[in-house]
PDB file of N, CA and C in Angstrom:
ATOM      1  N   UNK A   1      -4.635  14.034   1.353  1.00  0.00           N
ATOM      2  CA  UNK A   1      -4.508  12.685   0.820  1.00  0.00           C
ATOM      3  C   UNK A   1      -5.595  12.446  -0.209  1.00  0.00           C
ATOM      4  N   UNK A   2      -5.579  11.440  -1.049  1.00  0.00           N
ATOM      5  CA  UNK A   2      -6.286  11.534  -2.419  1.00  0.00           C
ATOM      6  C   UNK A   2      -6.402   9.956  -2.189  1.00  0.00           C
ATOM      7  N   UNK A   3      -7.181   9.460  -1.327  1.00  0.00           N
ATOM      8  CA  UNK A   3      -7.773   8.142  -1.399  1.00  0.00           C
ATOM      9  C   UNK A   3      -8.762   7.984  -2.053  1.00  0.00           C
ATOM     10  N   UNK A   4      -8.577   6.054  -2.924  1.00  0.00           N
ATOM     11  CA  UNK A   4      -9.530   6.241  -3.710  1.00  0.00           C
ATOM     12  C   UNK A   4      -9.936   5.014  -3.618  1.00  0.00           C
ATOM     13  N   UNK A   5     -11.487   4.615  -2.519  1.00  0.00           N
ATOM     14  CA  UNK A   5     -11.447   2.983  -2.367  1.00  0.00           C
ATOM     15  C   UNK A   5     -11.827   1.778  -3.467  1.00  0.00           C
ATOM     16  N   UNK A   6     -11.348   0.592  -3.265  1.00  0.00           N
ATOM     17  CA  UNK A   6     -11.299  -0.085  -4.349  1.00  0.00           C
ATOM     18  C   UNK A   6     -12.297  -1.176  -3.809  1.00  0.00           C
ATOM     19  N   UNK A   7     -12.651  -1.421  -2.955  1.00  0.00           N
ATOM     20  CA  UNK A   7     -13.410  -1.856  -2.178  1.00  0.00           C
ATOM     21  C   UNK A   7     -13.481  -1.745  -0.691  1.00  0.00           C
ATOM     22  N   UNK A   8     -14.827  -2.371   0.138  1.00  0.00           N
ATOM     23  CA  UNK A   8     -14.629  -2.385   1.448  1.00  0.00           C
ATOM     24  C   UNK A   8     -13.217  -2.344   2.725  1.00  0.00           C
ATOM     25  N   UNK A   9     -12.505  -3.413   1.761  1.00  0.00           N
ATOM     26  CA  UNK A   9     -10.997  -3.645   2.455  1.00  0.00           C
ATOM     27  C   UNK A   9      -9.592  -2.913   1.901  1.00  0.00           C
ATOM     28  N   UNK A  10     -10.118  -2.254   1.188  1.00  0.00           N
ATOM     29  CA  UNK A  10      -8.643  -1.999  -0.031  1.00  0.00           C
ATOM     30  C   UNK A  10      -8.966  -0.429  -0.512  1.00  0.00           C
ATOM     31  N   UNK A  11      -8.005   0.466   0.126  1.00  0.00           N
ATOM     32  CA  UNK A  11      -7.891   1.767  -0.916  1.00  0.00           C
ATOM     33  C   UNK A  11      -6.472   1.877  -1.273  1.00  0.00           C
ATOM     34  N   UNK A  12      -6.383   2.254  -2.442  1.00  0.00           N
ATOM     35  CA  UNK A  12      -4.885   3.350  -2.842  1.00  0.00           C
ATOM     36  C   UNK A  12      -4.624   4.506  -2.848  1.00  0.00           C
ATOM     37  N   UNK A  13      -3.754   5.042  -3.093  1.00  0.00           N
ATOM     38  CA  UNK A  13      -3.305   6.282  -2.941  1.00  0.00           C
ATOM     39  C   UNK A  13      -2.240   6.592  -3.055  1.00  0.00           C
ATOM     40  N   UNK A  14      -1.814   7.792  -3.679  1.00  0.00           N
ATOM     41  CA  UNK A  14      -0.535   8.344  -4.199  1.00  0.00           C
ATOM     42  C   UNK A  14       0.484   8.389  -2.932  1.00  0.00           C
ATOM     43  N   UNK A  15       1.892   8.761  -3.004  1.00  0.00           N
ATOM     44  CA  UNK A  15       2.223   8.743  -1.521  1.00  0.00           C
ATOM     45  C   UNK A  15       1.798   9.242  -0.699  1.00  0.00           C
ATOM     46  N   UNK A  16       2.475   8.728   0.456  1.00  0.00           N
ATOM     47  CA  UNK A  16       1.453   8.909   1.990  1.00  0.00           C
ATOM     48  C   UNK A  16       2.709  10.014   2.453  1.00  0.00           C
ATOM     49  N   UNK A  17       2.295  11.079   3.157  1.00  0.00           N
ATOM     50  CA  UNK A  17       3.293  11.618   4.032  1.00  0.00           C
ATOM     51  C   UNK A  17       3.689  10.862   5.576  1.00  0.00           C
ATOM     52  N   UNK A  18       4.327  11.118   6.074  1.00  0.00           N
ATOM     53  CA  UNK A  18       4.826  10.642   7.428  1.00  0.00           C
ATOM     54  C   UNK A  18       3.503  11.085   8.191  1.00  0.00           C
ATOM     55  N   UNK A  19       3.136  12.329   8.108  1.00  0.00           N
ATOM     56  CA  UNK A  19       2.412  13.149   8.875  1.00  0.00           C
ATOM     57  C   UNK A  19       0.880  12.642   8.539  1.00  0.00           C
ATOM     58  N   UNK A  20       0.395  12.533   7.525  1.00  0.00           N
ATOM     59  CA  UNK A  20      -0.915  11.512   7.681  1.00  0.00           C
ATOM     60  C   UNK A  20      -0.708   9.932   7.855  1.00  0.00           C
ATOM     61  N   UNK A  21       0.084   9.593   8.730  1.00  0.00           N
ATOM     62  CA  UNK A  21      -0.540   8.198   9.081  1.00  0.00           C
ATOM     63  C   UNK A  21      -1.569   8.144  10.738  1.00  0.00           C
ATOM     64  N   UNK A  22      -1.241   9.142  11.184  1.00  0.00           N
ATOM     65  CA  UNK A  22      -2.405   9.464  12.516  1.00  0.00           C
ATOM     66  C   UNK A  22      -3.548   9.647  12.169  1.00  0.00           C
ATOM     67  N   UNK A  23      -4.065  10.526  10.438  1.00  0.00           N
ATOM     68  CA  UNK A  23      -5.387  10.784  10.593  1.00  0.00           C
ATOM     69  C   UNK A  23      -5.946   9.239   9.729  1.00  0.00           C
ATOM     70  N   UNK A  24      -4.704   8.430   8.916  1.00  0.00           N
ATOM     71  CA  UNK A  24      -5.239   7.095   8.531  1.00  0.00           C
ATOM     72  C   UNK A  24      -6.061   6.342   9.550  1.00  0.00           C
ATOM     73  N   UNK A  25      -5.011   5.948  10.453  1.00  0.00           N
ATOM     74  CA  UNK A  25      -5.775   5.539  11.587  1.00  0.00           C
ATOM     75  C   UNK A  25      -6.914   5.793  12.143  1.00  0.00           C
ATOM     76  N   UNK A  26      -7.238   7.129  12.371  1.00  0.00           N
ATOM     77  CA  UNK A  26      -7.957   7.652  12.600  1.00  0.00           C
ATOM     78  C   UNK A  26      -9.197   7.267  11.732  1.00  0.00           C
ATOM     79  N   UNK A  27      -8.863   7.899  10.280  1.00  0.00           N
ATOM     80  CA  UNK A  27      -9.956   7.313   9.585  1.00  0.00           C
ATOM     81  C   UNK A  27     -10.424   5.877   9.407  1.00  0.00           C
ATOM     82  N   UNK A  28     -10.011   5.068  10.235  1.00  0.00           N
ATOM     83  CA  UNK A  28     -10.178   3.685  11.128  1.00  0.00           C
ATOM     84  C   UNK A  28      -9.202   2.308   9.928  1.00  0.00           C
ATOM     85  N   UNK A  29      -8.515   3.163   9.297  1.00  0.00           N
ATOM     86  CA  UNK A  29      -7.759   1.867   8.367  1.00  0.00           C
ATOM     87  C   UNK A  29      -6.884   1.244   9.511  1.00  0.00           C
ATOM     88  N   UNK A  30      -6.493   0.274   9.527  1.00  0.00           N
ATOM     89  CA  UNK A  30      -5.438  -0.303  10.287  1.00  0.00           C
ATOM     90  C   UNK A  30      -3.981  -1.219   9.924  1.00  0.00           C
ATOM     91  N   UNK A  31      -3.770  -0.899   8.625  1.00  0.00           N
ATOM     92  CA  UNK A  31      -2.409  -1.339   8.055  1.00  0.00           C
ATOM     93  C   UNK A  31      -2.454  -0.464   6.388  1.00  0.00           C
ATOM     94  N   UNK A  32      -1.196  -0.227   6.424  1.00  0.00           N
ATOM     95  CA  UNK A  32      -0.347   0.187   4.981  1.00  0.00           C
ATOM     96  C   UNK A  32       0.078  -0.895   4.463  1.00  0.00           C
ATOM     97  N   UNK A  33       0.210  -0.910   2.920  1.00  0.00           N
ATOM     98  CA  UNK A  33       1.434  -1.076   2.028  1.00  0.00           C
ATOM     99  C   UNK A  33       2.201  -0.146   1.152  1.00  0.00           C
ATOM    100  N   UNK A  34       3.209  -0.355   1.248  1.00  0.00           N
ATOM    101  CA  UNK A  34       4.077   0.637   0.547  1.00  0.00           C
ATOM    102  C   UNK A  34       4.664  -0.563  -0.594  1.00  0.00           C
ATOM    103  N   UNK A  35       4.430   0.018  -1.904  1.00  0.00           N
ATOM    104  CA  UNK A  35       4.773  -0.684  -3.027  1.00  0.00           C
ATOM    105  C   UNK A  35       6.047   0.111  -3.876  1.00  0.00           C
ATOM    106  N   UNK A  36       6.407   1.142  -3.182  1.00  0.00           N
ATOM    107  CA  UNK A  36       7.299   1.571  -3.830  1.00  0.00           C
ATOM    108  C   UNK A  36       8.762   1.140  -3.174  1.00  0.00           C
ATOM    109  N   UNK A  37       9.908   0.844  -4.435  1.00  0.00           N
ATOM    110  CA  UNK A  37      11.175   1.218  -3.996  1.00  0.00           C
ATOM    111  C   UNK A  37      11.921   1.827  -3.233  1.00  0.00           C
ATOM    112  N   UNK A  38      12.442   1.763  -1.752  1.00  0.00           N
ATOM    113  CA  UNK A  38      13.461   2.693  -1.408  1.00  0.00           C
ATOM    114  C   UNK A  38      14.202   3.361  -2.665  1.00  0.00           C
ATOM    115  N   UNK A  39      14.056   4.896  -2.326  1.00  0.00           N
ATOM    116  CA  UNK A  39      15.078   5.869  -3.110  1.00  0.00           C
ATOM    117  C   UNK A  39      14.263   6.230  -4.461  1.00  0.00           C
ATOM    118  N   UNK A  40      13.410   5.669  -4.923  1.00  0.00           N
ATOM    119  CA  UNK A  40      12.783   5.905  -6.031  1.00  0.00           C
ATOM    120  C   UNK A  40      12.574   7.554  -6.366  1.00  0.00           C
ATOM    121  N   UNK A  41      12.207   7.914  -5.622  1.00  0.00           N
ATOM    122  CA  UNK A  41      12.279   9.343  -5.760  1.00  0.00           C
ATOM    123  C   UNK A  41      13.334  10.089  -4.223  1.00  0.00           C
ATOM    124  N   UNK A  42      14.181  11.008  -4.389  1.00  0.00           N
ATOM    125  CA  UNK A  42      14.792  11.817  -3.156  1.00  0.00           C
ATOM    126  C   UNK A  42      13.757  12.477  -1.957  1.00  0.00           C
ATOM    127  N   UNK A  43      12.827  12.682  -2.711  1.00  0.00           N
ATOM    128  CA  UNK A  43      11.372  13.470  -1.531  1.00  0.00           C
ATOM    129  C   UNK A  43      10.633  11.998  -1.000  1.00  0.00           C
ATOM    130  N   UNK A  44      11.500  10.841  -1.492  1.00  0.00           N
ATOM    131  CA  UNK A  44      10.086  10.114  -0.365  1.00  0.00           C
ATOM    132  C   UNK A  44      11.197   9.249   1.122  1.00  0.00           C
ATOM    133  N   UNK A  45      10.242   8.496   1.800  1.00  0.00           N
ATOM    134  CA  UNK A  45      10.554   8.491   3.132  1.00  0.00           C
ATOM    135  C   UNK A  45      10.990   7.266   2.610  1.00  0.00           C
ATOM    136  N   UNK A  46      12.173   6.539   3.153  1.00  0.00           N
ATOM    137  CA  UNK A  46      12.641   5.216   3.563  1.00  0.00           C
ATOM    138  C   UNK A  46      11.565   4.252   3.914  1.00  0.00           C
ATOM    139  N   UNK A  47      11.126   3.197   3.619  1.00  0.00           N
ATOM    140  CA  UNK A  47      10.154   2.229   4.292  1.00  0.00           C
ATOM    141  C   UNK A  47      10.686   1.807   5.776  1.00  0.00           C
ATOM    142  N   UNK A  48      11.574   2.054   5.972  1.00  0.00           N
ATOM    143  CA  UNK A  48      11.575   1.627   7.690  1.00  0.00           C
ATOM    144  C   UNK A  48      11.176   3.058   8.336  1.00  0.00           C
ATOM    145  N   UNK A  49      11.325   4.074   7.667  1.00  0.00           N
ATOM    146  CA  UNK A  49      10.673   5.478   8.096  1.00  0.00           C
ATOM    147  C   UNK A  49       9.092   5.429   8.576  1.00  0.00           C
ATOM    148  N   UNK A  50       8.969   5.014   7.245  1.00  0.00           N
ATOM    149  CA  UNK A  50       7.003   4.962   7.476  1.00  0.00           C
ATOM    150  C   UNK A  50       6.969   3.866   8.408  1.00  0.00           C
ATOM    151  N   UNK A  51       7.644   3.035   8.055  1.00  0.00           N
ATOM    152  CA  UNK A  51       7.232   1.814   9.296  1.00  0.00           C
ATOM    153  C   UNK A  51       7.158   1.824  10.719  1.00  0.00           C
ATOM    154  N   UNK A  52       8.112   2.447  11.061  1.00  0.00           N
ATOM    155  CA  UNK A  52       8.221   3.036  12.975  1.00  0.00           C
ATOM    156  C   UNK A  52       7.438   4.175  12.885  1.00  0.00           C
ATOM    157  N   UNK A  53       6.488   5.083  11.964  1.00  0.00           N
ATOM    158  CA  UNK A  53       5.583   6.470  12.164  1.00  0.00           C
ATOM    159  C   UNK A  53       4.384   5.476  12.175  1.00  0.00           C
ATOM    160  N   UNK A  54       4.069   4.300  11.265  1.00  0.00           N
ATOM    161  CA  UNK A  54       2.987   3.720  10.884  1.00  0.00           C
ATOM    162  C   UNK A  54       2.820   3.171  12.794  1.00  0.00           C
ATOM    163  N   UNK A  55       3.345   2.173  13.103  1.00  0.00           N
ATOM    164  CA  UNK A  55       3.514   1.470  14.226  1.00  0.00           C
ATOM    165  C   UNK A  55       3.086   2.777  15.302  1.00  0.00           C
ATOM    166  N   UNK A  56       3.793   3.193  15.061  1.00  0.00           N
ATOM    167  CA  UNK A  56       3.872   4.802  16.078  1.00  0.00           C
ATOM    168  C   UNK A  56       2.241   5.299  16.329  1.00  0.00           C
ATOM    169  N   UNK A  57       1.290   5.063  15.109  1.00  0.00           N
ATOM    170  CA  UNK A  57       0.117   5.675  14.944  1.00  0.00           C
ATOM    171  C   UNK A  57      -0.899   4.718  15.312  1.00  0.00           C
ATOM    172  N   UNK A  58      -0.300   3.193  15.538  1.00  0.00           N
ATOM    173  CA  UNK A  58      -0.728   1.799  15.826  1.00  0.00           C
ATOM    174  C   UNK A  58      -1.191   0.945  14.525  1.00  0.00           C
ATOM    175  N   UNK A  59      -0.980   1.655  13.528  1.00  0.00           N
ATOM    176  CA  UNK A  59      -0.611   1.095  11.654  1.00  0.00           C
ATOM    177  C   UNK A  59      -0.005  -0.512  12.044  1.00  0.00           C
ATOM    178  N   UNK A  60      -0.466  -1.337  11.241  1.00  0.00           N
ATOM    179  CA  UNK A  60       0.786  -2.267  10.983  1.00  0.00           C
ATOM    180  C   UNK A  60       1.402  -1.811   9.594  1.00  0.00           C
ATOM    181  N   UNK A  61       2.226  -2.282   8.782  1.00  0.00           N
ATOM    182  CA  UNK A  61       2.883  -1.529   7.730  1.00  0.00           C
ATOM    183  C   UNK A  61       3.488  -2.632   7.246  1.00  0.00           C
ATOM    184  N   UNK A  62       3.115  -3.141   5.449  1.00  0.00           N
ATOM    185  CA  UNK A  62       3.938  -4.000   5.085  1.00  0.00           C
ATOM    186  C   UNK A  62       4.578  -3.620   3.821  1.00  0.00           C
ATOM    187  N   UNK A  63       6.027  -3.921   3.595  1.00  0.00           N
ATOM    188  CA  UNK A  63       6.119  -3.055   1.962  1.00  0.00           C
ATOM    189  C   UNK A  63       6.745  -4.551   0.794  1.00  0.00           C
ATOM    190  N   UNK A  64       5.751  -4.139  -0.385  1.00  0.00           N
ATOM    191  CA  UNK A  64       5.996  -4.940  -1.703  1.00  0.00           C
ATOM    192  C   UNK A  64       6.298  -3.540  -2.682  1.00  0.00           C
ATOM    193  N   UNK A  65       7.849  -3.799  -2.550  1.00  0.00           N
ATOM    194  CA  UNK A  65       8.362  -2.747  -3.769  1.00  0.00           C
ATOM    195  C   UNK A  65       7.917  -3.123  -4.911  1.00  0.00           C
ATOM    196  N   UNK A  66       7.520  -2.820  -5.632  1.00  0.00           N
ATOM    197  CA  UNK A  66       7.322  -2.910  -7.251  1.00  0.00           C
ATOM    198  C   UNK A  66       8.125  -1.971  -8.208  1.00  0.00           C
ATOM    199  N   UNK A  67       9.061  -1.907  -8.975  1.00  0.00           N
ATOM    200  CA  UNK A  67       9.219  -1.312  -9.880  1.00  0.00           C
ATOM    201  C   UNK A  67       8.568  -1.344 -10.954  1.00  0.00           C
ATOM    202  N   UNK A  68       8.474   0.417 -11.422  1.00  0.00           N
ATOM    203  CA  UNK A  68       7.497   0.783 -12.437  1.00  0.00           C
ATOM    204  C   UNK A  68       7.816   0.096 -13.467  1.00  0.00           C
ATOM    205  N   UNK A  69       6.278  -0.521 -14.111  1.00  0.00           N
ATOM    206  CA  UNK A  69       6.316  -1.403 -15.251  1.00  0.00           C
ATOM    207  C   UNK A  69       6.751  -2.759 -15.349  1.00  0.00           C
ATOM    208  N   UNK A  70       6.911  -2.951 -13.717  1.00  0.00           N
ATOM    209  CA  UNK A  70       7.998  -4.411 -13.675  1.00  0.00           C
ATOM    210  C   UNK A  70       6.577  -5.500 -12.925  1.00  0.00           C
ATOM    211  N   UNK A  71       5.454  -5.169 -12.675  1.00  0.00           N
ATOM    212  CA  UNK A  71       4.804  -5.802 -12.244  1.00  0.00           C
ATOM    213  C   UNK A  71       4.525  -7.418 -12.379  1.00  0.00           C
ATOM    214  N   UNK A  72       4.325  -8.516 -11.657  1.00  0.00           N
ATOM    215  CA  UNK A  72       4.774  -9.650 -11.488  1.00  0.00           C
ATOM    216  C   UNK A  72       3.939 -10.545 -11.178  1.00  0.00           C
ATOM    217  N   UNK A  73       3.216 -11.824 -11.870  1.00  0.00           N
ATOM    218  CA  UNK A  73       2.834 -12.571 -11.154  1.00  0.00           C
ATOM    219  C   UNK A  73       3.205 -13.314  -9.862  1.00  0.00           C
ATOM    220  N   UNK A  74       4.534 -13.177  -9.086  1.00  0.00           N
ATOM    221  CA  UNK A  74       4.781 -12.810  -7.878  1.00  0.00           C
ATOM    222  C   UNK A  74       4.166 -11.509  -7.293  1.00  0.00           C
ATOM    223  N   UNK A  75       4.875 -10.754  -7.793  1.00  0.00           N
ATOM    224  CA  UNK A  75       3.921  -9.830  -6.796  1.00  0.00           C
ATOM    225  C   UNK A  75       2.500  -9.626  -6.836  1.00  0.00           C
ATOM    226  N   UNK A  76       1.729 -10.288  -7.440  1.00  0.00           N
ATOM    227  CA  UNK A  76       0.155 -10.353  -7.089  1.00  0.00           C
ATOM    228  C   UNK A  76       0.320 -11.315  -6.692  1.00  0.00           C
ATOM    229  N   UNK A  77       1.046 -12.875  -6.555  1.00  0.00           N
ATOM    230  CA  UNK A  77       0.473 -13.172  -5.169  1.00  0.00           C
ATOM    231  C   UNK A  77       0.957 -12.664  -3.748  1.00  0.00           C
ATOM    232  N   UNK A  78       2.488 -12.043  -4.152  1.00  0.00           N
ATOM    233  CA  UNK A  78       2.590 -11.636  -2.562  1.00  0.00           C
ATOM    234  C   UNK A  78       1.669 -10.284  -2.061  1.00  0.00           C
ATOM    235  N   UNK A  79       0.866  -9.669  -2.988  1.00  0.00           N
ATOM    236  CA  UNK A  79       0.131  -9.093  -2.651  1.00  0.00           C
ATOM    237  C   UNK A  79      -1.561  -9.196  -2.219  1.00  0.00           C
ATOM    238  N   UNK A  80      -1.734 -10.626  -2.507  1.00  0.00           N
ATOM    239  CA  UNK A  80      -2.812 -10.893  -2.098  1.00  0.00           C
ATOM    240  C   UNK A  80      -2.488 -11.938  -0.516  1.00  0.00           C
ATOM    241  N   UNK A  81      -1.203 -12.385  -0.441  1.00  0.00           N
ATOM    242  CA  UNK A  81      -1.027 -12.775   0.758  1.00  0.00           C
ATOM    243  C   UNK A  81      -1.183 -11.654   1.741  1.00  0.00           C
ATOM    244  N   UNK A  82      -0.964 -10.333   1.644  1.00  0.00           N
ATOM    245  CA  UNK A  82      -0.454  -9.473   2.274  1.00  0.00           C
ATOM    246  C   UNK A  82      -2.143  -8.572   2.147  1.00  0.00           C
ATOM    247  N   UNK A  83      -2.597  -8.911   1.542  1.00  0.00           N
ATOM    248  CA  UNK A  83      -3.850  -8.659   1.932  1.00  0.00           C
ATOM    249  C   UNK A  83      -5.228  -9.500   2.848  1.00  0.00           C
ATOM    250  N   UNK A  84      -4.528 -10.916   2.544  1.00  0.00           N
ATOM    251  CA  UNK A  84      -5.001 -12.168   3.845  1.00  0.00           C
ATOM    252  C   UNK A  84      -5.001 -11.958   5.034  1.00  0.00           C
ATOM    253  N   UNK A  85      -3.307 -11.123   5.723  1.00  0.00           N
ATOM    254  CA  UNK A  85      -2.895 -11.496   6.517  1.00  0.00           C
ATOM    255  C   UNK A  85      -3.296 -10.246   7.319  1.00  0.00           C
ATOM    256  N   UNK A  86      -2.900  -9.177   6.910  1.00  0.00           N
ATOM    257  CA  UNK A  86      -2.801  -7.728   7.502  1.00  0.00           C
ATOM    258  C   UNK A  86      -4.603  -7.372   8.165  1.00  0.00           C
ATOM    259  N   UNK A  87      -4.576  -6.958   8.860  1.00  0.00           N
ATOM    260  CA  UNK A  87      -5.793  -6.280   9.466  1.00  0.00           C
ATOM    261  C   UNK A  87      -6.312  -5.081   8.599  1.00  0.00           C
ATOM    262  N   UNK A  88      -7.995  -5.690   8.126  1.00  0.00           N
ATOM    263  CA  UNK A  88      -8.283  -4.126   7.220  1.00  0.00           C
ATOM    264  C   UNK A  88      -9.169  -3.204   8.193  1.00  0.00           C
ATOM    265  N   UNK A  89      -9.244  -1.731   7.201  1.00  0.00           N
ATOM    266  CA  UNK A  89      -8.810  -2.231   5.923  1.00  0.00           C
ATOM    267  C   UNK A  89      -7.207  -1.794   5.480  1.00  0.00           C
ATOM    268  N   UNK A  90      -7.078  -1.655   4.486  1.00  0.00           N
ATOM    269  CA  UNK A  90      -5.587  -1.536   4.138  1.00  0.00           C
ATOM    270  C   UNK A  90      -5.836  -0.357   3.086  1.00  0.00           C
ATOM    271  N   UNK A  91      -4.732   0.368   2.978  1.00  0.00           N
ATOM    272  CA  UNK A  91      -4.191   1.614   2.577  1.00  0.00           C
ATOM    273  C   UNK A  91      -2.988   1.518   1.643  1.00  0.00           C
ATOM    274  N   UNK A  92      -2.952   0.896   0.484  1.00  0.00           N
ATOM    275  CA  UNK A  92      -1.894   1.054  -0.340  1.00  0.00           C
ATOM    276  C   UNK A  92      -1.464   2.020  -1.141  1.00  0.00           C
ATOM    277  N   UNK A  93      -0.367   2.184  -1.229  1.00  0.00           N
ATOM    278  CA  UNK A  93       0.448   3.205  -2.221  1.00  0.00           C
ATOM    279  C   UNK A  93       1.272   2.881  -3.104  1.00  0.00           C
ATOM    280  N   UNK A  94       2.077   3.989  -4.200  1.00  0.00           N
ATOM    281  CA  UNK A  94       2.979   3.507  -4.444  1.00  0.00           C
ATOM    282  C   UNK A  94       3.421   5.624  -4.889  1.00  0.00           C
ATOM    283  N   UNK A  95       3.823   5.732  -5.902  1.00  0.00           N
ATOM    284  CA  UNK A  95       4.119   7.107  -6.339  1.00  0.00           C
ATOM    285  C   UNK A  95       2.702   7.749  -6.616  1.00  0.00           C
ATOM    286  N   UNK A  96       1.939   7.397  -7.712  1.00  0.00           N
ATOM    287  CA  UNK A  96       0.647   7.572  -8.047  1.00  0.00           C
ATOM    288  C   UNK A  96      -0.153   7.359  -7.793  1.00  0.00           C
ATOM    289  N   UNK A  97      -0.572   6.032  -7.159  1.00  0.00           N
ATOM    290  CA  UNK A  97      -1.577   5.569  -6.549  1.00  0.00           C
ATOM    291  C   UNK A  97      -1.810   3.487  -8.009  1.00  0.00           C
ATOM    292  N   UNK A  98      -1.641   4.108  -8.707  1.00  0.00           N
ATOM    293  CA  UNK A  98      -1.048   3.313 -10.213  1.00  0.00           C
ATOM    294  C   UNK A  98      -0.997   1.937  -9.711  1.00  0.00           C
ATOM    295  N   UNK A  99       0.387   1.577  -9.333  1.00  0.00           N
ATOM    296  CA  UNK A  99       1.097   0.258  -9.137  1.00  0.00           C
ATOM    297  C   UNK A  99       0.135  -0.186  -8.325  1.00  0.00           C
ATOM    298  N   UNK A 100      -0.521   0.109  -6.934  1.00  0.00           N
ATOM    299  CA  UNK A 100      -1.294  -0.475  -5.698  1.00  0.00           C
ATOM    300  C   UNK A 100      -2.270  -0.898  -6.841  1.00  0.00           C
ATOM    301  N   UNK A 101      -3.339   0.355  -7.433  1.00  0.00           N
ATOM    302  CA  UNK A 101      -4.369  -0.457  -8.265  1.00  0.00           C
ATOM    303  C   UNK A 101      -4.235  -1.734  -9.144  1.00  0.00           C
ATOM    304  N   UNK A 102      -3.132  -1.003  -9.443  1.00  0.00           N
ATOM    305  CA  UNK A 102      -2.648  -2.165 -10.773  1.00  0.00           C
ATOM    306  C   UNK A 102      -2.325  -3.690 -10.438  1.00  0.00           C
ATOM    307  N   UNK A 103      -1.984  -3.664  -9.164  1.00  0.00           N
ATOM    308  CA  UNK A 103      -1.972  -5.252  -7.977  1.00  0.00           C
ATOM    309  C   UNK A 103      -2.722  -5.247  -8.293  1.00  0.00           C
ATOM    310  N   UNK A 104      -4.225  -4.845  -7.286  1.00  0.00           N
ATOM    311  CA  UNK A 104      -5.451  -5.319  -6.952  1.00  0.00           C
ATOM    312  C   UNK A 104      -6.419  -5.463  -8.680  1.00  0.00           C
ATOM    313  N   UNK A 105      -5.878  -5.229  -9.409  1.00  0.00           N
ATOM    314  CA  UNK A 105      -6.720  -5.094 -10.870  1.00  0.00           C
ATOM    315  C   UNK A 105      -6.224  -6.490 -11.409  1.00  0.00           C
ATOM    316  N   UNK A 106      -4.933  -6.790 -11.169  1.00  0.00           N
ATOM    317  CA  UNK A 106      -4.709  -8.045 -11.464  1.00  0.00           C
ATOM    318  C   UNK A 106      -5.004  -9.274 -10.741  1.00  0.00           C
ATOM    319  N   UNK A 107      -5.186  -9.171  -9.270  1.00  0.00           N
ATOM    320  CA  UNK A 107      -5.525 -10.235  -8.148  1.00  0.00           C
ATOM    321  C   UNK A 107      -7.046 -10.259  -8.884  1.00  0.00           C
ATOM    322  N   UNK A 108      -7.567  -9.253  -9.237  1.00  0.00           N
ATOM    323  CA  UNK A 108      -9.151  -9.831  -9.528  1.00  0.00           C
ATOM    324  C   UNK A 108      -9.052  -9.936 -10.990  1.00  0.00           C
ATOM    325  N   UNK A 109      -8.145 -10.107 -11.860  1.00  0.00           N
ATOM    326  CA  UNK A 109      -8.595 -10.596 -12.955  1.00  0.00           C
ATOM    327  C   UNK A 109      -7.956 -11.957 -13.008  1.00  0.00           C
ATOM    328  N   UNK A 110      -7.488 -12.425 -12.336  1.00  0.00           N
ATOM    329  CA  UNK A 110      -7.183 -14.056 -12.076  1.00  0.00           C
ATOM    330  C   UNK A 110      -8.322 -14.512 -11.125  1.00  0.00           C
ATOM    331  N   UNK A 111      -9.484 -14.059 -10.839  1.00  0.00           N
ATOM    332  CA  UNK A 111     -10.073 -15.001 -10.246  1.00  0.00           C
ATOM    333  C   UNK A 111     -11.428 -15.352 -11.127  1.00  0.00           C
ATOM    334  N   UNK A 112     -11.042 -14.273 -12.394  1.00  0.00           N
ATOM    335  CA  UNK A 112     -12.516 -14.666 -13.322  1.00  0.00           C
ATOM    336  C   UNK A 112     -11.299 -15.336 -14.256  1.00  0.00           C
ATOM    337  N   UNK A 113     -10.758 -15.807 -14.111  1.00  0.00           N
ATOM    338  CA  UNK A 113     -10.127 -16.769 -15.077  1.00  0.00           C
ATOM    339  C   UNK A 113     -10.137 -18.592 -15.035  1.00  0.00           C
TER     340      UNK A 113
END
């Protein structure tokens, strides 16, 4: 895995396999987001996939699809709700790691505004 923290509460990262959400945990995070699309790519997992492995590992797991380039002043706030609510720290993804930053780059450039 190629985590890269963005602060105390918040890392991203390119996709997650099924198979590292035990050592997430482990490494003491305690919730995902998955920002990607079902189907976006054929090699990735369904979000209700990760969601019953996440749960499974004691993860909570929340997903804000984003399509590439489609990013939204909705979805930075539903992504900063979803960073209120969830237990950190939190572990976001998307294909690249890209879209997750690209939330959290925008939640903090609306607050120096």
């Amino acid at each position: 895995m190629d985590i890269t923290p963005l602060n105390d509460r918040l890392s991203v990262s390119p996709q997650i396999a099924l198979s590292d959400l035990p050592a997430l945990a482990q490494a003491g995070f305690r919730s995902v987001i998955c920002n990607r699309p079902d189907g976006e790519s054929p090699d990735q997992p369904a979000f209700a996939v990760v969601q019953a492995a996440a749960e499974a590992a004691g993860l909570q797991a929340a997903w804000l699809p984003v399509t590439p380039g489609c990013l939204t002043p909705p979805h930075v706030e539903a992504f900063e709700q979803l960073l209120q609510q969830l237990p950190g720290p939190v572990l976001a993804y998307c294909r690249t790691g890209m879209r997750s930053a690209s939330l959290w780059n925008l939640l903090q450039s609306r607050s120096c505004a």
